[in-house]
C-alpha atoms as a PDB file:
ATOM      1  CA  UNK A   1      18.281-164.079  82.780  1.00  0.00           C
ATOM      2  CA  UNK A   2      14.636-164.032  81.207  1.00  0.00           C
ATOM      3  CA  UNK A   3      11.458-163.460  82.261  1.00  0.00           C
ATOM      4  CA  UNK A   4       8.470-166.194  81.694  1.00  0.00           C
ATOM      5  CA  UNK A   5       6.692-165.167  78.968  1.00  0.00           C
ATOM      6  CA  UNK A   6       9.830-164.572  76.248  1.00  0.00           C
ATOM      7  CA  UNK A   7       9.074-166.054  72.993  1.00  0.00           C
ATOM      8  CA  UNK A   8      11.149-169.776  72.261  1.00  0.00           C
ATOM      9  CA  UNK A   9      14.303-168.590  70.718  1.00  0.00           C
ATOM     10  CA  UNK A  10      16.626-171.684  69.402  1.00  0.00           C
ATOM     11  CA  UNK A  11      18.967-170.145  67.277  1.00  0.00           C
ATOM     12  CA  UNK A  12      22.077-170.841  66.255  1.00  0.00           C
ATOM     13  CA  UNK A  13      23.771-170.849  69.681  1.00  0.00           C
ATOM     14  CA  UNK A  14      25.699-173.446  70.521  1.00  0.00           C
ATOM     15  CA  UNK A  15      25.056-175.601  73.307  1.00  0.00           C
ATOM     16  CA  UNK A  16      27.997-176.141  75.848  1.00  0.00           C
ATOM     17  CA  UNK A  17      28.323-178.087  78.866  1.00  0.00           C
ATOM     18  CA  UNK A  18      26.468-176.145  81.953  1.00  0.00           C
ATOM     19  CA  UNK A  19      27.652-173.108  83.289  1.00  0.00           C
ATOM     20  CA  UNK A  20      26.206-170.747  86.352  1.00  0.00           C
ATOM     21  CA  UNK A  21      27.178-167.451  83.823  1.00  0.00           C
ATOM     22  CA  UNK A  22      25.124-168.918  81.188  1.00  0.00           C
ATOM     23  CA  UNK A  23      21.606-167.927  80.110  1.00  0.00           C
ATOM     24  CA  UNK A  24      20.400-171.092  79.931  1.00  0.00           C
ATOM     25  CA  UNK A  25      20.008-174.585  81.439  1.00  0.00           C
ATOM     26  CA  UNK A  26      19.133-178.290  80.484  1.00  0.00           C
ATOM     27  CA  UNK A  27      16.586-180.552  81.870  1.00  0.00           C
ATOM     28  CA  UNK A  28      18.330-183.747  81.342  1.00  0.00           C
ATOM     29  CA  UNK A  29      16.108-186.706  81.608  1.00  0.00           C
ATOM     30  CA  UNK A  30      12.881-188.050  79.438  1.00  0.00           C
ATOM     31  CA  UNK A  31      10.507-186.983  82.543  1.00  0.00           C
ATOM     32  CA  UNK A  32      11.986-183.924  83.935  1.00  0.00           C
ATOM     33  CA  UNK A  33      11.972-182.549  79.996  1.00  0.00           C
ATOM     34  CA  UNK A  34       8.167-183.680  79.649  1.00  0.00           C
ATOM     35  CA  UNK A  35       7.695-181.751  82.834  1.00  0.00           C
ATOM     36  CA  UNK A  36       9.558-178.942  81.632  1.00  0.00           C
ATOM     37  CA  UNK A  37       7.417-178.559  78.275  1.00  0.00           C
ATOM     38  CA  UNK A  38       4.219-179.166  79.845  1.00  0.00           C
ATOM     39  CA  UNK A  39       4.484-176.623  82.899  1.00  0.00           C
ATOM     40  CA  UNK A  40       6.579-173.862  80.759  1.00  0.00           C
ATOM     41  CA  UNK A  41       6.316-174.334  77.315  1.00  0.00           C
ATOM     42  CA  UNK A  42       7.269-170.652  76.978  1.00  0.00           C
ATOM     43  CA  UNK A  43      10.975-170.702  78.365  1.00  0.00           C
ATOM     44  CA  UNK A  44      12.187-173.953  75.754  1.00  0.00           C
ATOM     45  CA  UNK A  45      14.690-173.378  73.391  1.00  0.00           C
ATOM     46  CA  UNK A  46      14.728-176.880  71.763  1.00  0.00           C
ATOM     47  CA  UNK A  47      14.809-180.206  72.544  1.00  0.00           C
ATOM     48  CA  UNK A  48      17.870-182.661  72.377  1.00  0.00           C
ATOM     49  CA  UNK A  49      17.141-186.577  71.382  1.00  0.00           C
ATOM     50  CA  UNK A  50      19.539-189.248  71.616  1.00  0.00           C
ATOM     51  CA  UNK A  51      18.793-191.715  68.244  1.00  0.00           C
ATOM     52  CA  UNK A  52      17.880-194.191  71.131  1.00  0.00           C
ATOM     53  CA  UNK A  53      14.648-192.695  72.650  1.00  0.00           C
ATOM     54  CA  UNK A  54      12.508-195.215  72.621  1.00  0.00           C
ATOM     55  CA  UNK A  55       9.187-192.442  72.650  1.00  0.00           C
ATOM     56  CA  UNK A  56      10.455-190.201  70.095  1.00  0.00           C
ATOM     57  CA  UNK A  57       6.492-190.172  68.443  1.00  0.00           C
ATOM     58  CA  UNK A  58       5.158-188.752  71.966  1.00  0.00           C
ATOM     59  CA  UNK A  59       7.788-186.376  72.352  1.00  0.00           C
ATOM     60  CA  UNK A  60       7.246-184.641  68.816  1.00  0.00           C
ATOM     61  CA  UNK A  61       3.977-184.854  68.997  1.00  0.00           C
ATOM     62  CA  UNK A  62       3.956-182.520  72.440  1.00  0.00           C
ATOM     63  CA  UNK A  63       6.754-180.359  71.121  1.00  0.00           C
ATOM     64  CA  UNK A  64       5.082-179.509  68.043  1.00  0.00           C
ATOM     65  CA  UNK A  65       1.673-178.199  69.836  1.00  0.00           C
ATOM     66  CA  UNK A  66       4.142-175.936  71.011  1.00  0.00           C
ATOM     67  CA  UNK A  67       6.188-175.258  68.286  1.00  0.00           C
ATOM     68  CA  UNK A  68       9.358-176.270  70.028  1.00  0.00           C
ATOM     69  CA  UNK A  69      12.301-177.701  67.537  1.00  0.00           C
ATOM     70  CA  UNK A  70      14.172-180.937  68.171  1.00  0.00           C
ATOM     71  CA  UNK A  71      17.562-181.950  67.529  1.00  0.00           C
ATOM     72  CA  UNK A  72      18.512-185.365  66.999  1.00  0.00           C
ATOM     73  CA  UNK A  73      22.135-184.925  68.439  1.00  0.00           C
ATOM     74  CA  UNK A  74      23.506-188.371  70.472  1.00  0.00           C
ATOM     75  CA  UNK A  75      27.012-186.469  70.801  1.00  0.00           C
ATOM     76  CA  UNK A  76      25.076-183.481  72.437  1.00  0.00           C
ATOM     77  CA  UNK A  77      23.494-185.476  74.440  1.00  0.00           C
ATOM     78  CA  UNK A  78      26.499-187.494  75.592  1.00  0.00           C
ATOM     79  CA  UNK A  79      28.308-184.195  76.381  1.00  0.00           C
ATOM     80  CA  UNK A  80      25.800-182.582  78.402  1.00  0.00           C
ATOM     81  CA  UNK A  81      25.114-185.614  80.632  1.00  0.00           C
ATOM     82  CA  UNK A  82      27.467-187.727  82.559  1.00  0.00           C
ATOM     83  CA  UNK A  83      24.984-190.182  82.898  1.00  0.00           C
ATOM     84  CA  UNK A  84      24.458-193.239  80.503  1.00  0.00           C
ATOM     85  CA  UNK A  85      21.087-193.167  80.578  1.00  0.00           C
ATOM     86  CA  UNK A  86      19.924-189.912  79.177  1.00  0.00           C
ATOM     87  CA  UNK A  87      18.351-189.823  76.208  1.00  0.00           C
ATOM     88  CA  UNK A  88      16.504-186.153  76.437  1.00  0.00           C
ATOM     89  CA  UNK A  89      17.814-183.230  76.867  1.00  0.00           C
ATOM     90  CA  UNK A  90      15.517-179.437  77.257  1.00  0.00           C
ATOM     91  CA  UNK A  91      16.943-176.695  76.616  1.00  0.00           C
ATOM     92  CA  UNK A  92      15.246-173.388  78.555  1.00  0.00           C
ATOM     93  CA  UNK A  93      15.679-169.988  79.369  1.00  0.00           C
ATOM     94  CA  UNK A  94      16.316-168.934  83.089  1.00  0.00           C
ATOM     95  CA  UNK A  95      13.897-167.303  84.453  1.00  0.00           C
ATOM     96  CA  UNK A  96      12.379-164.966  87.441  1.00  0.00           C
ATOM     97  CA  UNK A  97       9.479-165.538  89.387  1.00  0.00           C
ATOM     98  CA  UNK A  98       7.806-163.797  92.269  1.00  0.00           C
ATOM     99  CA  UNK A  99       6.325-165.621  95.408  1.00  0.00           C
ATOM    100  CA  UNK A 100       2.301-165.601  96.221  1.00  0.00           C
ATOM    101  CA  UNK A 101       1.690-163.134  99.208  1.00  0.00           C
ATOM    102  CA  UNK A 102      -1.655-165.002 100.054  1.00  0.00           C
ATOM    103  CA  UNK A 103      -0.078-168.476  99.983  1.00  0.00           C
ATOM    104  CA  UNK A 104       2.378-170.251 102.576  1.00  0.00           C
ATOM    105  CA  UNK A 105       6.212-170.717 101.853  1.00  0.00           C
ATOM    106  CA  UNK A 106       8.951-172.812 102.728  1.00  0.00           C
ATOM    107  CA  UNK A 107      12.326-171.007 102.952  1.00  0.00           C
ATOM    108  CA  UNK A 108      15.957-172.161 103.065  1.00  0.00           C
ATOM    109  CA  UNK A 109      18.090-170.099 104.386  1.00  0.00           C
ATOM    110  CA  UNK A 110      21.748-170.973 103.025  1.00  0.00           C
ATOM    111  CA  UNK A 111      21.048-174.178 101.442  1.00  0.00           C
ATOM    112  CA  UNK A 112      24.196-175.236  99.911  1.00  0.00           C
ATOM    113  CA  UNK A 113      23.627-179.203  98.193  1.00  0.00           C
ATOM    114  CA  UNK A 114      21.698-178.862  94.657  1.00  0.00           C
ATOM    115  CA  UNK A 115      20.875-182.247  95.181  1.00  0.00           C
ATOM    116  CA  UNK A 116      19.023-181.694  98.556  1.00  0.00           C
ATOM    117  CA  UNK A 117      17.858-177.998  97.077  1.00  0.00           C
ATOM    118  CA  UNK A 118      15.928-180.064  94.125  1.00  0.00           C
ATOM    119  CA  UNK A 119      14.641-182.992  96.572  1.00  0.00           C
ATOM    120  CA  UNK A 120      13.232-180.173  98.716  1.00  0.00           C
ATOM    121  CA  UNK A 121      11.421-178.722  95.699  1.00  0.00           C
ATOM    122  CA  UNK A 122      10.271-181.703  94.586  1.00  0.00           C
ATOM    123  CA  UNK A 123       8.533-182.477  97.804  1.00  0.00           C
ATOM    124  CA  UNK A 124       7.093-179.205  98.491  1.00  0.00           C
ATOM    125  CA  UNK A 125       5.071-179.402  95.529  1.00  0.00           C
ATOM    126  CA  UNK A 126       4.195-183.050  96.343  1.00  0.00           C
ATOM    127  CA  UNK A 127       2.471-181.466  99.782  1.00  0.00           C
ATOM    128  CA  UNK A 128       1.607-178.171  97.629  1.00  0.00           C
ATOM    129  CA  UNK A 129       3.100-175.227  99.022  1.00  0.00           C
ATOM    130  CA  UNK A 130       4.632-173.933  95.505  1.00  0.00           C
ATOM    131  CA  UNK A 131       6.240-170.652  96.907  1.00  0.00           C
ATOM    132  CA  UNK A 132       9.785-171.250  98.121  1.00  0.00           C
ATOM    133  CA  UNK A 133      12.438-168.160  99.211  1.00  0.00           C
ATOM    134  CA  UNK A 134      16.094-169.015  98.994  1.00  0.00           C
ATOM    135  CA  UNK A 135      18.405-167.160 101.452  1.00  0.00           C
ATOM    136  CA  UNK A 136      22.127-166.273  99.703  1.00  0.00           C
ATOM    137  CA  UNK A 137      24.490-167.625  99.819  1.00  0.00           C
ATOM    138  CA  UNK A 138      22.700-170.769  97.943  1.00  0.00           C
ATOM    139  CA  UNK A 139      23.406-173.676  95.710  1.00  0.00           C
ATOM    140  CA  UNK A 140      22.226-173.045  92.341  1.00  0.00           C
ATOM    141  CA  UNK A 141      18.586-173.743  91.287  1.00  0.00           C
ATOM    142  CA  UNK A 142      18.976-174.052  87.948  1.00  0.00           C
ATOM    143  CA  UNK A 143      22.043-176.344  88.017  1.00  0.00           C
ATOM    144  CA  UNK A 144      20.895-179.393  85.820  1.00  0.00           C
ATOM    145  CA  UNK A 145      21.268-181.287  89.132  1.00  0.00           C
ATOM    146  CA  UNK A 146      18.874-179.730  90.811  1.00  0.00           C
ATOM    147  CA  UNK A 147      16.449-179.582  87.814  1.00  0.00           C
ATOM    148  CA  UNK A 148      17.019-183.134  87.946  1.00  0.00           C
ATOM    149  CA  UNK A 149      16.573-184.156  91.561  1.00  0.00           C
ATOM    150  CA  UNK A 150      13.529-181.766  91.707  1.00  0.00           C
ATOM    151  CA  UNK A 151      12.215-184.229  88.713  1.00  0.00           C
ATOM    152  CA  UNK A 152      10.872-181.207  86.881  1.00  0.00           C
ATOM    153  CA  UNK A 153       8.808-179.885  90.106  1.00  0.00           C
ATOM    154  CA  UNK A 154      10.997-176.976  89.913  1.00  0.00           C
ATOM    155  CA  UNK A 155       8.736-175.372  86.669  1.00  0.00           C
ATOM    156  CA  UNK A 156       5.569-175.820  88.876  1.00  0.00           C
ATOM    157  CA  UNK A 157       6.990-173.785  91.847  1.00  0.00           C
ATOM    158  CA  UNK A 158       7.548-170.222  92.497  1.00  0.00           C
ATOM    159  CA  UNK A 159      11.224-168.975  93.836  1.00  0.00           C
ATOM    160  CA  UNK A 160      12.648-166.508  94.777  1.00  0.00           C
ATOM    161  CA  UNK A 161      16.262-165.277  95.653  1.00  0.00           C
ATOM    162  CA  UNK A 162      17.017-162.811  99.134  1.00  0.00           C
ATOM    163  CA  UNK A 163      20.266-161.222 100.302  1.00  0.00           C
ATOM    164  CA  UNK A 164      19.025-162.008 103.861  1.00  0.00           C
ATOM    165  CA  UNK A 165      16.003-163.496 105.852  1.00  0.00           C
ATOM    166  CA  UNK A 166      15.356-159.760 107.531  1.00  0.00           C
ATOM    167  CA  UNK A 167      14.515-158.447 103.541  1.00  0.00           C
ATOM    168  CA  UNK A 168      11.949-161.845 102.815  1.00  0.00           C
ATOM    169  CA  UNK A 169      10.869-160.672 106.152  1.00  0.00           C
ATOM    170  CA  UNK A 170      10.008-157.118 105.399  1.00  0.00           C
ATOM    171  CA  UNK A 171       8.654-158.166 102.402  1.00  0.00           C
ATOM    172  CA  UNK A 172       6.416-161.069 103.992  1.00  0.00           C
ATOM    173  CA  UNK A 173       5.222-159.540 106.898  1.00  0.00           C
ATOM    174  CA  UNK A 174       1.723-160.744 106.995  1.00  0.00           C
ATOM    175  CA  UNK A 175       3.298-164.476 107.208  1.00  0.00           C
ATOM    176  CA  UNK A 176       3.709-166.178 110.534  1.00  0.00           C
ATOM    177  CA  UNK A 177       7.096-167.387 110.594  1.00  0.00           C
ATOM    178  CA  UNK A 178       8.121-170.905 112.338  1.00  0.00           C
ATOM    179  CA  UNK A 179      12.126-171.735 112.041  1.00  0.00           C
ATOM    180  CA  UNK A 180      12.964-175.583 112.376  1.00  0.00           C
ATOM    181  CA  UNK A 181      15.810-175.590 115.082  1.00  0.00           C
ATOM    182  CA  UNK A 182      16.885-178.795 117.038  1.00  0.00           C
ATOM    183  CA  UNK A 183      16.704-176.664 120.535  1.00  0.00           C
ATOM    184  CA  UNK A 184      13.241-174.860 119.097  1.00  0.00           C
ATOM    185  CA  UNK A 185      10.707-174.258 121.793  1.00  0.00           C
ATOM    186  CA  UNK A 186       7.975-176.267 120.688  1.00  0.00           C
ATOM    187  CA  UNK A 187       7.298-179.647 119.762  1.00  0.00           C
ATOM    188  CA  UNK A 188       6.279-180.349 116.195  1.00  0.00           C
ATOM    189  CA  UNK A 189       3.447-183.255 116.574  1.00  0.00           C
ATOM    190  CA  UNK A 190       0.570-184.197 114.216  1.00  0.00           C
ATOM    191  CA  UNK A 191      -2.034-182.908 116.863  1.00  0.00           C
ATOM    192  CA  UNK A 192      -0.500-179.889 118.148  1.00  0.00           C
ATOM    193  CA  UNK A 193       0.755-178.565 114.904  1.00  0.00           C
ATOM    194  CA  UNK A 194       0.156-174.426 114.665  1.00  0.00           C
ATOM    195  CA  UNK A 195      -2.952-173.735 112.926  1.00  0.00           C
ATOM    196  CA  UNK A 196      -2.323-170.337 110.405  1.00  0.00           C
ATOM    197  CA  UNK A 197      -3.898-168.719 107.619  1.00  0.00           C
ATOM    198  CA  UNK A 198      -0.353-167.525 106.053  1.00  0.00           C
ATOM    199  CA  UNK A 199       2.779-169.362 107.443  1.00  0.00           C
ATOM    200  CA  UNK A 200       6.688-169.187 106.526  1.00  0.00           C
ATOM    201  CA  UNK A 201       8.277-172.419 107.255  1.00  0.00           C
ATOM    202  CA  UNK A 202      11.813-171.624 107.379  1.00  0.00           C
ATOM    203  CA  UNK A 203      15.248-173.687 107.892  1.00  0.00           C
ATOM    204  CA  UNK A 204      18.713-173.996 108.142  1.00  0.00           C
ATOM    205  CA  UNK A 205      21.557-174.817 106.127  1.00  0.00           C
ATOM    206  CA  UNK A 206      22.432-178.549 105.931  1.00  0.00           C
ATOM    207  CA  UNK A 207      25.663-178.441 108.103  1.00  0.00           C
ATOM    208  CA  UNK A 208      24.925-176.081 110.600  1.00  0.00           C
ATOM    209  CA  UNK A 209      20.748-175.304 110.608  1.00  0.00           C
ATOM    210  CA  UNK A 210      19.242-172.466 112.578  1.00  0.00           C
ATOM    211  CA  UNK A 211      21.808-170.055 114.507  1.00  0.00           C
ATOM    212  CA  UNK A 212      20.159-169.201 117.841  1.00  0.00           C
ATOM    213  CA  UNK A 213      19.362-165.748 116.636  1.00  0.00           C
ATOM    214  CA  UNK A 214      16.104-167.089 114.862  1.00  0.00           C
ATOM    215  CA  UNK A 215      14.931-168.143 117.985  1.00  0.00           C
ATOM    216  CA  UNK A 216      13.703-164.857 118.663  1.00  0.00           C
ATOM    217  CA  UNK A 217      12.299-165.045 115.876  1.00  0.00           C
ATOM    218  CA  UNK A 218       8.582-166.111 115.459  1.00  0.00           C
ATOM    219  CA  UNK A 219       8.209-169.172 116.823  1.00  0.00           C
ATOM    220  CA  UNK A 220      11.085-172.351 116.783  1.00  0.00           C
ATOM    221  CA  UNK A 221       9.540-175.824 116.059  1.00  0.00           C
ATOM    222  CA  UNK A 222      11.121-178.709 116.794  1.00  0.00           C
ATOM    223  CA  UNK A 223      10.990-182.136 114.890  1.00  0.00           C
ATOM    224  CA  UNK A 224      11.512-184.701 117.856  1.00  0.00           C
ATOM    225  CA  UNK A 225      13.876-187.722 117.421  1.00  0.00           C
ATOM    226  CA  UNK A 226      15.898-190.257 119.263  1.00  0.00           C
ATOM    227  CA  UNK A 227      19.035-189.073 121.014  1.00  0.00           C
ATOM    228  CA  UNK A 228      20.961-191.740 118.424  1.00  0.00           C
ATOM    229  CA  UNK A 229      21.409-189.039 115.865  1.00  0.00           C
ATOM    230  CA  UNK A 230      22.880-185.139 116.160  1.00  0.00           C
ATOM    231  CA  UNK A 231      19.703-184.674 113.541  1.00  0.00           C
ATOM    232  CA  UNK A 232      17.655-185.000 110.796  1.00  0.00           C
ATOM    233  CA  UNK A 233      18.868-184.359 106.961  1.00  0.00           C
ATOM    234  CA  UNK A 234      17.416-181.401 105.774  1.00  0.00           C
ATOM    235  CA  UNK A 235      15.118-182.861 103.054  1.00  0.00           C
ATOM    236  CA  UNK A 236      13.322-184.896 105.738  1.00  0.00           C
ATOM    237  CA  UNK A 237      12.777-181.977 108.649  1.00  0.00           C
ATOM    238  CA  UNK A 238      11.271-179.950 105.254  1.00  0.00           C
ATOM    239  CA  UNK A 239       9.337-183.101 104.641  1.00  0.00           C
ATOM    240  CA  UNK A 240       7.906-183.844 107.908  1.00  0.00           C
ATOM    241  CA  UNK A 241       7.345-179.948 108.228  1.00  0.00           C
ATOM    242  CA  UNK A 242       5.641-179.235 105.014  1.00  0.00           C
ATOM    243  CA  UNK A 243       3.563-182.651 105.267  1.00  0.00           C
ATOM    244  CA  UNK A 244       2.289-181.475 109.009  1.00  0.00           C
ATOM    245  CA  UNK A 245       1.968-178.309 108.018  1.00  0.00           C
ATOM    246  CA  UNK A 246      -0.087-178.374 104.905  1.00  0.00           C
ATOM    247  CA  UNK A 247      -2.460-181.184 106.607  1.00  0.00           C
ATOM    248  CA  UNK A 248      -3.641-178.914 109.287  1.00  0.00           C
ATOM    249  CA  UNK A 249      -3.828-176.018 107.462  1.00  0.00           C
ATOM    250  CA  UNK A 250      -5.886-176.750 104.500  1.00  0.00           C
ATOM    251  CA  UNK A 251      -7.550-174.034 102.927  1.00  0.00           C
END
């Protein structure tokens, strides 16, 4: 794995079909790739174009300021996607980041559906808290689902991998913490939302949440709902959270 700021390598690697082990990842999709080479220009190996592309002129155009090589490849292409529609593929370098201390996070602890996991980054940004912590075991970030369900949010977003919530913890203590639980102690409502200068929202994994030991700690929020459903999917308590949140806590 690569730090940001390594210099675009293409190369003569060959591209294969994604693996975890790998170096690398794709950005499959015309507007997750644009995303990719406008927010990290630094981390792209190359481009992949299926003969098709209808904006081939636009995407050259914005690779070359960058001096990012394309490959005009429709077997690539057809091989790295199992979608019919794909006509751009980005190549990139994984990558580390570290998370703002002076900025509020959102943190999944266990989150195990890459399509939820990219949906979730995707939607941060949209309400912009761009630090995220990811609690192992996790699905995989850089899993060219996720890259494309976050639609390319994930390069304008900072992440960062823990072994456990107790070591984000120690390393985030300054951060009030609120965990999203469905028995939390206090009601979650657009005019009694917690007002902090540095918060951690933080939730559960998508089958089984919260276990009752984070209700010691900080303080639990809960989302109210109708007693027709056990609860809410995941992306929508981090929605509602992060939307409440970052409206009454404006900096």
């Amino acid at each position: 794995m690569k730090n940001e700021g390594n210099i675009n390598s293409i190369g003569n690697q060959q591209i294969k079909p994604y693996k975890k082990d790998a170096d690398y990842s794709y950005t499959l999709g015309a507007f997750p790739t644009f995303e990719l080479i406008n927010a990290k220009p630094e981390i792209v190996r190359k481009v992949i174009v299926h003969s098709s592309f209808t904006e081939q002129e636009k995407l050259r155009s914005i690779c070359s300021r960058s001096n990012i090589g394309i490959e005009l490849n429709d077997k690539l292409i057809n091989r790295l996607s199992d979608k019919e529609n794909c006509y751009v593929a980005g190549v990139f370098d994984k990558y580390q980041c570290k998370l703002e201390a002076d900025k509020p996070h959102i943190v999944l602890v266990n989150p195990s559906n890459m399509g939820n996991l990219g949906t979730i980054i995707r939607t941060a940004v949209g309400f912009a808290i761009y630090n995220l912590a990811i609690i192992r075991p996790c699905a995989d970030i850089f899993n060219p689902k996720t890259v494309r369900s976050s639609m390319g949010a994930l390069f304008r977003l900072n992440f960062a991998h823990y072994d456990s919530f107790d070591s984000y913890r120690q390393e985030f203590g300054r951060h009030e913490i609120y965990t999203f639980m469905l028995n939390g102690e206090k009601t979650l409502t657009l005019d009694n939302c917690p007002k902090a200068k540095l918060y951690s929202l933080v939730f559960g994994n998508e089958a089984s949440g919260l276990d009752d030991s984070f209700l010691r700690v900080g303080t639990s929020i809960m989302i109210p709902q109708s007693p027709y459903v056990d609860s809410l999917n995941l992306t929508i308590a981090v929605g509602i959270g992060a939307y409440v949140f970052s409206n009454q806590n404006r900096q």
